[in-house]
Protein backbone atom coordinates (compact mmCIF):
# COMPACT_ATOMS: atom_id res chain seq x y z
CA UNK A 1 0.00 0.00 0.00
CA UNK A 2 0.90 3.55 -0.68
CA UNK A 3 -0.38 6.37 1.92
CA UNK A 4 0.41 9.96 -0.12
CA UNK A 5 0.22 13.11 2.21
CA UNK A 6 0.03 16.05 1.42
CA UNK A 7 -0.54 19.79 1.59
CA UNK A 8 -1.75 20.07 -2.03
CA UNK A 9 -3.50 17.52 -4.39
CA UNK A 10 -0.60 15.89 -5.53
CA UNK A 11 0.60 15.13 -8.75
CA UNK A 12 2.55 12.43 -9.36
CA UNK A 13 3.28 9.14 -11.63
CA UNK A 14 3.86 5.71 -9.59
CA UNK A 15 5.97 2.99 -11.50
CA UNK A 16 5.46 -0.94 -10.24
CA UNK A 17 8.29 -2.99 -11.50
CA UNK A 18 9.54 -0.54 -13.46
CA UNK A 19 5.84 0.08 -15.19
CA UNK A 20 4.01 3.14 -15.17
CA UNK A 21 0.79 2.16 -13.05
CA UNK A 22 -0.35 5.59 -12.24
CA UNK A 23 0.33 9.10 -13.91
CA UNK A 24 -2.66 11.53 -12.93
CA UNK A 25 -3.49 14.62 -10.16
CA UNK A 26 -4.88 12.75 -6.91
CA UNK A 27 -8.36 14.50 -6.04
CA UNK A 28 -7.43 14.52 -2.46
CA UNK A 29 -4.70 15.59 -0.20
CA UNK A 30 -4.37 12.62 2.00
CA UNK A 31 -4.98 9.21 -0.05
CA UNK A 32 -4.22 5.49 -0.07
CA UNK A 33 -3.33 3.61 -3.19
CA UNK A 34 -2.65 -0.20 -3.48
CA UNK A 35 -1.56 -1.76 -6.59
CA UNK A 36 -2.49 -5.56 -7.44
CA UNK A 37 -0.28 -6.81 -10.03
CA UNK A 38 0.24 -10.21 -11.01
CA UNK A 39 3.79 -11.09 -10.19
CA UNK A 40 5.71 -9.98 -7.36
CA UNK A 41 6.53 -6.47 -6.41
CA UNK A 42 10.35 -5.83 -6.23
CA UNK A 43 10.43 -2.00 -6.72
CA UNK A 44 8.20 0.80 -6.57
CA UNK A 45 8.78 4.50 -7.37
CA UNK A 46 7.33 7.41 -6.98
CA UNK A 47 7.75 10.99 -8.88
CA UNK A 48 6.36 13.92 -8.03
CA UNK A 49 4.86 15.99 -11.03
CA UNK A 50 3.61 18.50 -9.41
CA UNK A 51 5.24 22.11 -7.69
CA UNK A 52 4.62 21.20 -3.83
CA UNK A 53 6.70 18.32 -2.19
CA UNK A 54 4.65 15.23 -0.48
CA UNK A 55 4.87 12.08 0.99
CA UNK A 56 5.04 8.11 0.29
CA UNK A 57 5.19 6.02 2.97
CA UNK A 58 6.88 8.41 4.91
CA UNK A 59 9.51 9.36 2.37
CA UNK A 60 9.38 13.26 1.30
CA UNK A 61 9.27 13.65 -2.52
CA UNK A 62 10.32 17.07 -3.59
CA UNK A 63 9.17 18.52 -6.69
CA UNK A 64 10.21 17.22 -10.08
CA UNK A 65 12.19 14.28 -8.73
CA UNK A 66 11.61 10.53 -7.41
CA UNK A 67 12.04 8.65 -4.90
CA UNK A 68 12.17 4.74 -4.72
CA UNK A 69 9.86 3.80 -1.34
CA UNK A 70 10.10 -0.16 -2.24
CA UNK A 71 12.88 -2.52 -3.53
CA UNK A 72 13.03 -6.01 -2.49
C-alpha cells in the first residue's frame, strides 16, 4: 500500500516494476493507493509531477524528482 500526504492535491506518476501504473493529479490531499499486479513487487517508485513536495510512505518527494519507497 501507498499512503500519499500532502498539503496540495498531488501530482505524481507511480511505476510498479519498473511500469508506469499511475500518472494523474490525486483528487485529495491525504490518499491510499494499493496496486495488485500479477507477479511480485520488487520495486516501486514514486515521482512527483507537481510544484509542492509530499509524501510516500513516509519518504518526502520534492518537486520534479523521485524517490524509490520499495525494492526487495
Amino acid at each position: 500500500m501507498i499512503r500519499i500526504i500532502s498539503d496540495n492535491k498531488p501530482t505524481l506518476q507511480i511505476y510498479v516494476n519498473q511500469e508506469l501504473m499511475i500518472d494523474d493529479t490525486m483528487q485529495w490531499k491525504r490518499c491510499a493507493i494499493e496496486p495488485v499486479i500479477n507477479t511480485e513487487c520488487t520495486s516501486i517508485v514514486v515521482f512527483n509531477k507537481g510544484n509542492h513536495s509530499f509524501t510516500a510512505n513516509s519518504v518526502e518527494i520534492a518537486p520534479n524528482s523521485s524517490q524509490e519507497i520499495f525494492n526487495k
